[in-house]
N, C-alpha and C. Protein backbone atom coordinates (compact mmCIF):
# COMPACT_ATOMS: atom_id res chain seq x y z
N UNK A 1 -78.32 -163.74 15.83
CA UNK A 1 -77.21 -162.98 15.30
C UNK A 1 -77.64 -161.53 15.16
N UNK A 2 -76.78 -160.35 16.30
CA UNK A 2 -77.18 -159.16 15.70
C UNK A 2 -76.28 -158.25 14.22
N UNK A 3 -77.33 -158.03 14.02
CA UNK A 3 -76.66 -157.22 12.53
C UNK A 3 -76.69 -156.04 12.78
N UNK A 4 -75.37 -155.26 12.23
CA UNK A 4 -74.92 -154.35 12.52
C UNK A 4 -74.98 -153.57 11.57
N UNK A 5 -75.66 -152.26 11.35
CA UNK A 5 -75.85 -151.47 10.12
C UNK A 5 -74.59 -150.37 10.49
N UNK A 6 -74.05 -150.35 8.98
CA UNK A 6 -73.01 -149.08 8.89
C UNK A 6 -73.71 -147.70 8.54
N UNK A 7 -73.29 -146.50 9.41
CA UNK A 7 -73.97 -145.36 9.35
C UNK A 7 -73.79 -144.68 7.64
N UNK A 8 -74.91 -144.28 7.55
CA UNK A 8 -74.77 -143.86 5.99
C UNK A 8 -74.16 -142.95 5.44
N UNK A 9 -73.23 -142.61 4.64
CA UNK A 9 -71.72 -141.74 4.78
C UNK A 9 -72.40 -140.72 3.28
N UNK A 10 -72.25 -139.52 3.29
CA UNK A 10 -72.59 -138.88 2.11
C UNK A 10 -70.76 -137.76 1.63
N UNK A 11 -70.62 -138.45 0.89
CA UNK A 11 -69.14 -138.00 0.41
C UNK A 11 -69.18 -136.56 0.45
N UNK A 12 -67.62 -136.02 0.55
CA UNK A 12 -67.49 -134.84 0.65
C UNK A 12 -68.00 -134.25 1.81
N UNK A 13 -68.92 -134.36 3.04
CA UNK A 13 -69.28 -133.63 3.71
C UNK A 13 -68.49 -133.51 4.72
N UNK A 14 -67.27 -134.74 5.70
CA UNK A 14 -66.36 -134.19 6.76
C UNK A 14 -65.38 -133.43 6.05
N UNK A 15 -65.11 -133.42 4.73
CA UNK A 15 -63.84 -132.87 4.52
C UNK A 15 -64.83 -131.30 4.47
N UNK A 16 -65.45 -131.09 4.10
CA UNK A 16 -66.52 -129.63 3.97
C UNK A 16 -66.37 -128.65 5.27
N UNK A 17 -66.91 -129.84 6.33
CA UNK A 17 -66.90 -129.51 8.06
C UNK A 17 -65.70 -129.15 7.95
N UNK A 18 -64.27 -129.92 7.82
CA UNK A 18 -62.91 -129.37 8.31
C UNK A 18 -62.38 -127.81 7.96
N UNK A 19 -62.79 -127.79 6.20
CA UNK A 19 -62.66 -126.71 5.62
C UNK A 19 -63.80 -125.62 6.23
N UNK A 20 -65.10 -125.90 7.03
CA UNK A 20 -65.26 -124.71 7.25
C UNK A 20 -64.87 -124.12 8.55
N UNK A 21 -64.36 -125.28 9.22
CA UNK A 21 -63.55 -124.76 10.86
C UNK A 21 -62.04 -124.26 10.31
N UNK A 22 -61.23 -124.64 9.41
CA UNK A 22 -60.20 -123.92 9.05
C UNK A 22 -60.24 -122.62 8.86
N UNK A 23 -61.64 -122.03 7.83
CA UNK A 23 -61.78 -120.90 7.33
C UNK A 23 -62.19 -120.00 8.03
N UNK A 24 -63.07 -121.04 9.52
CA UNK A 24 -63.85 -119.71 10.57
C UNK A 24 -62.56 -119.52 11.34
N UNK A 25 -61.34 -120.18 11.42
CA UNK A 25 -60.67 -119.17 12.54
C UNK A 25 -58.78 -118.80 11.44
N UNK A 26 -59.30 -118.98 10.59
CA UNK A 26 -58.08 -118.27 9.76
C UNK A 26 -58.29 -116.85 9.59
N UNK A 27 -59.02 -116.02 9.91
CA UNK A 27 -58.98 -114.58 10.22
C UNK A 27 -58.89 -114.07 11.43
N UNK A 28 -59.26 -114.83 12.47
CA UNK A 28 -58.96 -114.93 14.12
C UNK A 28 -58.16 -114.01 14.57
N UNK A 29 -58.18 -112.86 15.60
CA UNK A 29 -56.59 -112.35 16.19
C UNK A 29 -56.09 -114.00 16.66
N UNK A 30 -54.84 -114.18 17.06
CA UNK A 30 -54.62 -115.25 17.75
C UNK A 30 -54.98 -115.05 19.80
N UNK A 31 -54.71 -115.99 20.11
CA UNK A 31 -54.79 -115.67 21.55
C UNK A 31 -53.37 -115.35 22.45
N UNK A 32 -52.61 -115.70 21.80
CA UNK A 32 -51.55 -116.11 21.83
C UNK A 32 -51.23 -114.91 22.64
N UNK A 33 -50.77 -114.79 23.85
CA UNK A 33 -49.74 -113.49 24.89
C UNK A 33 -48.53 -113.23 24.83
N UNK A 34 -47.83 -112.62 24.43
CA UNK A 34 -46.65 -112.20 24.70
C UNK A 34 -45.62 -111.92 26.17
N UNK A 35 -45.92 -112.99 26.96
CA UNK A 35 -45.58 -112.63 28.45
C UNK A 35 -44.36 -112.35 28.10
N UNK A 36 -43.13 -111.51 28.40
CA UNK A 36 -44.10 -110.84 29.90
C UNK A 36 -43.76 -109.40 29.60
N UNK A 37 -43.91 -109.22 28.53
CA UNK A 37 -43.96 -107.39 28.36
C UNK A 37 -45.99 -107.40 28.53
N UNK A 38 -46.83 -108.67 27.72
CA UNK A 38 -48.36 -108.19 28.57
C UNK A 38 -48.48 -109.31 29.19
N UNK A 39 -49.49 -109.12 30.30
CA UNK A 39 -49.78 -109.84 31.44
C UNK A 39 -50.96 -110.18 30.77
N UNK A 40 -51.19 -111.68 30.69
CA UNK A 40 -52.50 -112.34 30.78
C UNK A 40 -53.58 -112.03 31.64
N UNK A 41 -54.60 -112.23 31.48
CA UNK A 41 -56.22 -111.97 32.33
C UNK A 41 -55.98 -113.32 33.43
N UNK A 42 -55.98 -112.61 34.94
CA UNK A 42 -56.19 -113.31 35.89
C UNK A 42 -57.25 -112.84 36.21
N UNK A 43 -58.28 -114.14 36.52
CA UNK A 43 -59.65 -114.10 37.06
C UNK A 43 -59.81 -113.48 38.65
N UNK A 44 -60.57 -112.85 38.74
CA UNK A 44 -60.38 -112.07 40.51
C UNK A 44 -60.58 -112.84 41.53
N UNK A 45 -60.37 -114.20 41.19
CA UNK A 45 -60.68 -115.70 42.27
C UNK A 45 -59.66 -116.27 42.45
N UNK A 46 -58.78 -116.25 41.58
CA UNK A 46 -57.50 -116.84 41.02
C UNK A 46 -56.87 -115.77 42.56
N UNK A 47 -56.22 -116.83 43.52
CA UNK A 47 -54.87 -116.48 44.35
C UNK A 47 -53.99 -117.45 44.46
N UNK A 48 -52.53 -116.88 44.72
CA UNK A 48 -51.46 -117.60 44.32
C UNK A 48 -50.74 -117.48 44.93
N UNK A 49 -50.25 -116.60 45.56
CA UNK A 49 -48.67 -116.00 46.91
C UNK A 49 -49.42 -116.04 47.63
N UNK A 50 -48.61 -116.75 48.90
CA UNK A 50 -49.47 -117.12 50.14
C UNK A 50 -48.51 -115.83 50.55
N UNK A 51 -49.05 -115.74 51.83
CA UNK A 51 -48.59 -114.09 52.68
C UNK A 51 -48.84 -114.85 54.40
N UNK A 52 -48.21 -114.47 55.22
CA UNK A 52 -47.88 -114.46 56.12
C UNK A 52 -47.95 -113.42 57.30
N UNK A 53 -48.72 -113.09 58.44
CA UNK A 53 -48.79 -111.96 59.16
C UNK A 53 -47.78 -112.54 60.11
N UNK A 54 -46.43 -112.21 60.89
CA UNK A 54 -45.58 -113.16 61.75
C UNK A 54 -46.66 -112.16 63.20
N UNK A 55 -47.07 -111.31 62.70
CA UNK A 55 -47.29 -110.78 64.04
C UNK A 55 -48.86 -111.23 64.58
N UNK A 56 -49.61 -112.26 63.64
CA UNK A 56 -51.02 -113.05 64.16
C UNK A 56 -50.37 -114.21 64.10
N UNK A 57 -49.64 -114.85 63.51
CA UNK A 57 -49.08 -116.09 63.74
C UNK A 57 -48.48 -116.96 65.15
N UNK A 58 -49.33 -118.08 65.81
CA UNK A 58 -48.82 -118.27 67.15
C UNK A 58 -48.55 -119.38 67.33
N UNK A 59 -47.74 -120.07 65.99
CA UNK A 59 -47.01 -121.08 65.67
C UNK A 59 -47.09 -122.73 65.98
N UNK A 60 -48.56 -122.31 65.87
CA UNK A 60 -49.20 -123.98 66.37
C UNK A 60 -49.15 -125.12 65.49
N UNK A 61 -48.49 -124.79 64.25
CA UNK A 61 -47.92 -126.17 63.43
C UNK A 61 -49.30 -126.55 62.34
N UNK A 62 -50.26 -126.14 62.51
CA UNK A 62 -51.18 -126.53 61.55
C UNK A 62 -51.07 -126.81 60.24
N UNK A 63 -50.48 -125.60 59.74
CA UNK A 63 -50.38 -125.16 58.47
C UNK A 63 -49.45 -126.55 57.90
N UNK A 64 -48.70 -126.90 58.84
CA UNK A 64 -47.77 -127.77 58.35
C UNK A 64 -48.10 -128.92 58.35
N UNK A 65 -49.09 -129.35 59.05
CA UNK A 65 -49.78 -130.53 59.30
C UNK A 65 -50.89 -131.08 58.11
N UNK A 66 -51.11 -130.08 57.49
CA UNK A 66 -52.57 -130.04 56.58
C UNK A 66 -51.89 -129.82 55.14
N UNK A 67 -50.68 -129.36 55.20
CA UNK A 67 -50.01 -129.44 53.70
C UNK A 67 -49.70 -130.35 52.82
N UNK A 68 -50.56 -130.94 51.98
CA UNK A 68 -50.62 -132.58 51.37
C UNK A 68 -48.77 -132.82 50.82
N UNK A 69 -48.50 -131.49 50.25
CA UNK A 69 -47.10 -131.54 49.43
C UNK A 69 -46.18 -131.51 50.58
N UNK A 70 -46.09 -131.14 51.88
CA UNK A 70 -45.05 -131.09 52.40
C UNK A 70 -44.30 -129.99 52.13
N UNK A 71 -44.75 -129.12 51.39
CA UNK A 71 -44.33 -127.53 51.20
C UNK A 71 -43.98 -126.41 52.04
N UNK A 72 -44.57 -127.10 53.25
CA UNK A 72 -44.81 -126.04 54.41
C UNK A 72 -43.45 -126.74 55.94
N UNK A 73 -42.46 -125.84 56.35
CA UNK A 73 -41.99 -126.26 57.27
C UNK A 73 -41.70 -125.41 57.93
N UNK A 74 -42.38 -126.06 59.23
CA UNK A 74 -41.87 -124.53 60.50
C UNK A 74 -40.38 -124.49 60.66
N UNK A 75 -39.99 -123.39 61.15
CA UNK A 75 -38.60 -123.25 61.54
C UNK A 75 -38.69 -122.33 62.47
N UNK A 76 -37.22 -122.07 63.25
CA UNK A 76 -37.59 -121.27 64.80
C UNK A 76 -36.81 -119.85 64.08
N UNK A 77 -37.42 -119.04 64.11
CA UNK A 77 -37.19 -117.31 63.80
C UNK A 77 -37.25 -116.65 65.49
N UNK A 78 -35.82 -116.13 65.61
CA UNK A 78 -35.90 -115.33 66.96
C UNK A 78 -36.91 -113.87 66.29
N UNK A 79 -37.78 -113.68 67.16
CA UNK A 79 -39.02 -112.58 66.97
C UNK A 79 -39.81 -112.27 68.66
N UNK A 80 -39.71 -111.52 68.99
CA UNK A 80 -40.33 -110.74 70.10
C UNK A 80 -41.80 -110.75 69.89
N UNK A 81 -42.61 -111.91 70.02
CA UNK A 81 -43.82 -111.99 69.95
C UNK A 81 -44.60 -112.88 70.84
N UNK A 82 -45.31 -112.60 72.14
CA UNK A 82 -45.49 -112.58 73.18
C UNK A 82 -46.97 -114.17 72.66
N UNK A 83 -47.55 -113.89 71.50
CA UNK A 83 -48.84 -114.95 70.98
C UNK A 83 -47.42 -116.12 70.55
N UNK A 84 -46.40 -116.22 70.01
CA UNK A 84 -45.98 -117.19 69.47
C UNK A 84 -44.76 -117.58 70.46
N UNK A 85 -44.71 -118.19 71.30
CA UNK A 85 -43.75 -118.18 72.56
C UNK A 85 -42.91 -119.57 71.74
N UNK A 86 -43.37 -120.41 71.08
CA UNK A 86 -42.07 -121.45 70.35
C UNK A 86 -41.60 -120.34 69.32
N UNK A 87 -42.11 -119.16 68.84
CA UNK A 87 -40.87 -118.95 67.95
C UNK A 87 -40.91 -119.35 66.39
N UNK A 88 -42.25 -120.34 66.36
CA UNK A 88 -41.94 -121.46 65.20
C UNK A 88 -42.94 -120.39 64.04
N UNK A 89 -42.28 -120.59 63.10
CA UNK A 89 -42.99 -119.71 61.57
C UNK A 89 -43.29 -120.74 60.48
N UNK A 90 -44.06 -120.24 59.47
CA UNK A 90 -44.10 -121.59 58.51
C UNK A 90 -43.00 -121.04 57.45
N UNK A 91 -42.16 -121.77 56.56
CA UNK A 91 -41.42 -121.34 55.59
C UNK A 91 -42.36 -122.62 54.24
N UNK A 92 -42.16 -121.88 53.49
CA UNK A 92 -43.10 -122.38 52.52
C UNK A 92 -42.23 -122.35 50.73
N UNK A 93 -42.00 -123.98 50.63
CA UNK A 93 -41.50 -124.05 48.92
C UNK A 93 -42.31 -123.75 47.90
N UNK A 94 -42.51 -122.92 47.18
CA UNK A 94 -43.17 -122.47 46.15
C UNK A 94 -42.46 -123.65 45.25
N UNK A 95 -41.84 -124.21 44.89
CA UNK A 95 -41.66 -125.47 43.69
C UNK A 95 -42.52 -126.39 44.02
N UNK A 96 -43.32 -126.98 45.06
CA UNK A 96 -43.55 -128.04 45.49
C UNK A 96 -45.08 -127.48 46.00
N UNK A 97 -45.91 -125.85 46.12
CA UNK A 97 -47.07 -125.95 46.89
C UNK A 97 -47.66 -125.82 45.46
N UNK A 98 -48.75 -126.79 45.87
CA UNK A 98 -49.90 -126.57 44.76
C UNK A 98 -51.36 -125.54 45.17
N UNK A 99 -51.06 -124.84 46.12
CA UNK A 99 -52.19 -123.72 46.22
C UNK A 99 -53.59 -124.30 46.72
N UNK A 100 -53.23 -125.33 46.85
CA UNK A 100 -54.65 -125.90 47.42
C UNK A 100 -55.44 -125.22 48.54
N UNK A 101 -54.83 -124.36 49.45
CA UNK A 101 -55.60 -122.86 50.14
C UNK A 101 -55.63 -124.24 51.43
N UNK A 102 -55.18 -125.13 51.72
CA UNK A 102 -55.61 -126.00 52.98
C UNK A 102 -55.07 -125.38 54.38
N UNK A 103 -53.66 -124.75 53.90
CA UNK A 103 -53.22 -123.46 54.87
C UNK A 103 -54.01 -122.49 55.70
N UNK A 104 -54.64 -121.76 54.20
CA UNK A 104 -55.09 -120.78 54.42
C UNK A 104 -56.79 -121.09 55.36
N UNK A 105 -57.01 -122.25 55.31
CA UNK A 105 -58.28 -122.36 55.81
C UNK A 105 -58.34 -122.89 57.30
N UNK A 106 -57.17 -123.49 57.55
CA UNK A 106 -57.01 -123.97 58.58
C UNK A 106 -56.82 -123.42 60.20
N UNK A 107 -55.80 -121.46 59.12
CA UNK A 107 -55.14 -121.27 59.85
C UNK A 107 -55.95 -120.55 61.25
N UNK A 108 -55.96 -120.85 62.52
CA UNK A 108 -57.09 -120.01 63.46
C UNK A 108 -56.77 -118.86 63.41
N UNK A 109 -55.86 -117.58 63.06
CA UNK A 109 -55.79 -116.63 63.03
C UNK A 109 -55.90 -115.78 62.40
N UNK A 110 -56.04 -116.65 61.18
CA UNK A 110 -55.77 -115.91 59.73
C UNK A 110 -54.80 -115.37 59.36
N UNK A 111 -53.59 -115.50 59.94
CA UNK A 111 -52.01 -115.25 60.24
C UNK A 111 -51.72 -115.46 58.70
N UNK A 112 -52.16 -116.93 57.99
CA UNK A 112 -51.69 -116.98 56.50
C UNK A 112 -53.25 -116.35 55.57
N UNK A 113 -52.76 -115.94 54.82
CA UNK A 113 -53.76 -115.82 53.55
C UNK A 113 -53.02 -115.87 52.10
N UNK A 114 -54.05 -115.92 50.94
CA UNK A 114 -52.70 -115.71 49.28
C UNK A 114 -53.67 -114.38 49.12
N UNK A 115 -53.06 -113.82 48.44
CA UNK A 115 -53.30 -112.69 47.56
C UNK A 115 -52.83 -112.81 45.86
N UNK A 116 -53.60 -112.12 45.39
CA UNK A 116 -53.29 -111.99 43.92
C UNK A 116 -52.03 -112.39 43.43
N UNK A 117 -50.94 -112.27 43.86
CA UNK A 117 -49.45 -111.79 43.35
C UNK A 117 -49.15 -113.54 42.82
N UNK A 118 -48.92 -113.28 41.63
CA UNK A 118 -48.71 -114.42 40.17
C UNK A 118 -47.41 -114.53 40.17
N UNK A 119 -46.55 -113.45 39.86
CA UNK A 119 -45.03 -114.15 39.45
C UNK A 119 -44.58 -114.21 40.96
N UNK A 120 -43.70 -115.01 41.08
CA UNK A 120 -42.82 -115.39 42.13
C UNK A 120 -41.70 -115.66 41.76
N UNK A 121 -41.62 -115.84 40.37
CA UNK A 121 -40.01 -116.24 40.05
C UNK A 121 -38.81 -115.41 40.15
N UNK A 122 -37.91 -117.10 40.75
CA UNK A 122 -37.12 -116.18 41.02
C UNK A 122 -35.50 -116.86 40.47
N UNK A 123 -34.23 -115.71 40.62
CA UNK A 123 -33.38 -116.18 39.77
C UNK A 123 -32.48 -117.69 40.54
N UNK A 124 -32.97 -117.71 41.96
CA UNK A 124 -31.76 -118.76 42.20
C UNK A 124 -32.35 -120.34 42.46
N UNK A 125 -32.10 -121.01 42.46
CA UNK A 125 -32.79 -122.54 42.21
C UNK A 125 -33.34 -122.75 43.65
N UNK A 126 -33.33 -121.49 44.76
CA UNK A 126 -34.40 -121.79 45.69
C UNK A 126 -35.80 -121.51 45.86
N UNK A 127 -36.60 -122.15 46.09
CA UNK A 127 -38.09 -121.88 46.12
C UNK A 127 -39.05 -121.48 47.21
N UNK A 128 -37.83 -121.58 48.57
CA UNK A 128 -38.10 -121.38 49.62
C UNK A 128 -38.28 -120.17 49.95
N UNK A 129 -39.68 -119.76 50.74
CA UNK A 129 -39.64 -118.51 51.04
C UNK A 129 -39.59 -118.57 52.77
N UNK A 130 -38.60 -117.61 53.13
CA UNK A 130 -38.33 -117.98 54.41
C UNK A 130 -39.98 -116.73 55.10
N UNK A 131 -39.89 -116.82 56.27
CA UNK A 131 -41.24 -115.86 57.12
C UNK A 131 -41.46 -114.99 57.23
N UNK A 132 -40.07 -114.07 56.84
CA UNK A 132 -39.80 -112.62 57.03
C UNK A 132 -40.27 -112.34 55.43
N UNK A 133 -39.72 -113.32 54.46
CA UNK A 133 -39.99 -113.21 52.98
C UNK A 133 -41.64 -112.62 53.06
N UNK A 134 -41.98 -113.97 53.18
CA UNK A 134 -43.84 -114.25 53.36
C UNK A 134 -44.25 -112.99 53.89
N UNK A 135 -43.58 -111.96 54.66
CA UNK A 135 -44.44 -111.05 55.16
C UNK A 135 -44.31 -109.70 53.95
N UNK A 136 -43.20 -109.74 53.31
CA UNK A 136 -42.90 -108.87 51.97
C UNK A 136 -44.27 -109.08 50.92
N UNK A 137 -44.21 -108.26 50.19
CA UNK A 137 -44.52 -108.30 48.68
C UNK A 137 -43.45 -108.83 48.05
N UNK A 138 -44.04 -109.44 46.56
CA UNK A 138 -42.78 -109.57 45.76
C UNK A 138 -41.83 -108.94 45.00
N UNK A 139 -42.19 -107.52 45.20
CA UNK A 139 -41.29 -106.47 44.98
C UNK A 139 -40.39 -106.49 46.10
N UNK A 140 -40.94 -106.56 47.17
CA UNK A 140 -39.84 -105.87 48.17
C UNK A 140 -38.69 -107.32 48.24
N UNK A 141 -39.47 -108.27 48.08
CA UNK A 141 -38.63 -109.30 48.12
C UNK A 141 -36.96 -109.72 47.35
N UNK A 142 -37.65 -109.30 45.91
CA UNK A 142 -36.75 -108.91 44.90
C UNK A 142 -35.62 -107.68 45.42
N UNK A 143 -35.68 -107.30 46.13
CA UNK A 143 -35.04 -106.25 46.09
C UNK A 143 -33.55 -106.22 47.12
């Protein structure tokens, strides 16, 4: 039969511990951000808007092939570009990509990359960014 010893308890001391983690951060600034009059600290690793060159892009379907979410769908954009003779671009749902960069690594041209740019939101319940979008900033996009 094993016997089981109960650990030896000296009163008053967790309630002591609680009270002194209460007291070390009850003078604290909070962390708390005010988005979006201030912008939170993005780490310089942190990318998020994928970007699109239509003019290295030569529409070989990869991007779409390697996208676990299904986020990514070519579509045919009439464009005068002699490397992409199908025509085909990636259009890409921002509700549905999780940034996993599988795009961006895949792509042989480097046609896609993300860059810094965090907000993307936008006012109408589409998430789709069509190719011509992808080649904007999100200013110009907005606009």
């Amino acid at each position: 039969m094993i016997e089981v010893k109960e650990p030896k308890r000296i009163p008053f001391v967790g309630m002591l511990q609680g009270m002194f983690t209460v007291f070390k951060h009850l003078f604290k600034k909070p962390i708390t951000v005010q988005y979006p009059e201030e912008k939170a600290y993005t780490p310089p690793r942190f990318k998020f808007r994928i970007f699109l060159s239509m003019d290295d892009c030569v529409g070989c379907t990869l991007c779409e092939q390697v996208c676990p979410n299904l986020s990514i769908r070519m579509i045919v954009v009439e464009r005068n570009n002699p490397h992409n003779k199908r025509n085909l671009y990636p259009q890409v749902n921002f509700g549905t990509c999780t940034v996993c960069r599988n795009c961006e690594e895949i792509c042989p041209t480097e046609a896609i990359y993300l860059t810094h740019e965090l907000e993307t939101a936008r006012t109408r319940n589409n998430f789709f960014y069509s190719p011509q979008e992808l080649e904007k900033t999100e200013e110009e996009v907005k606009k």
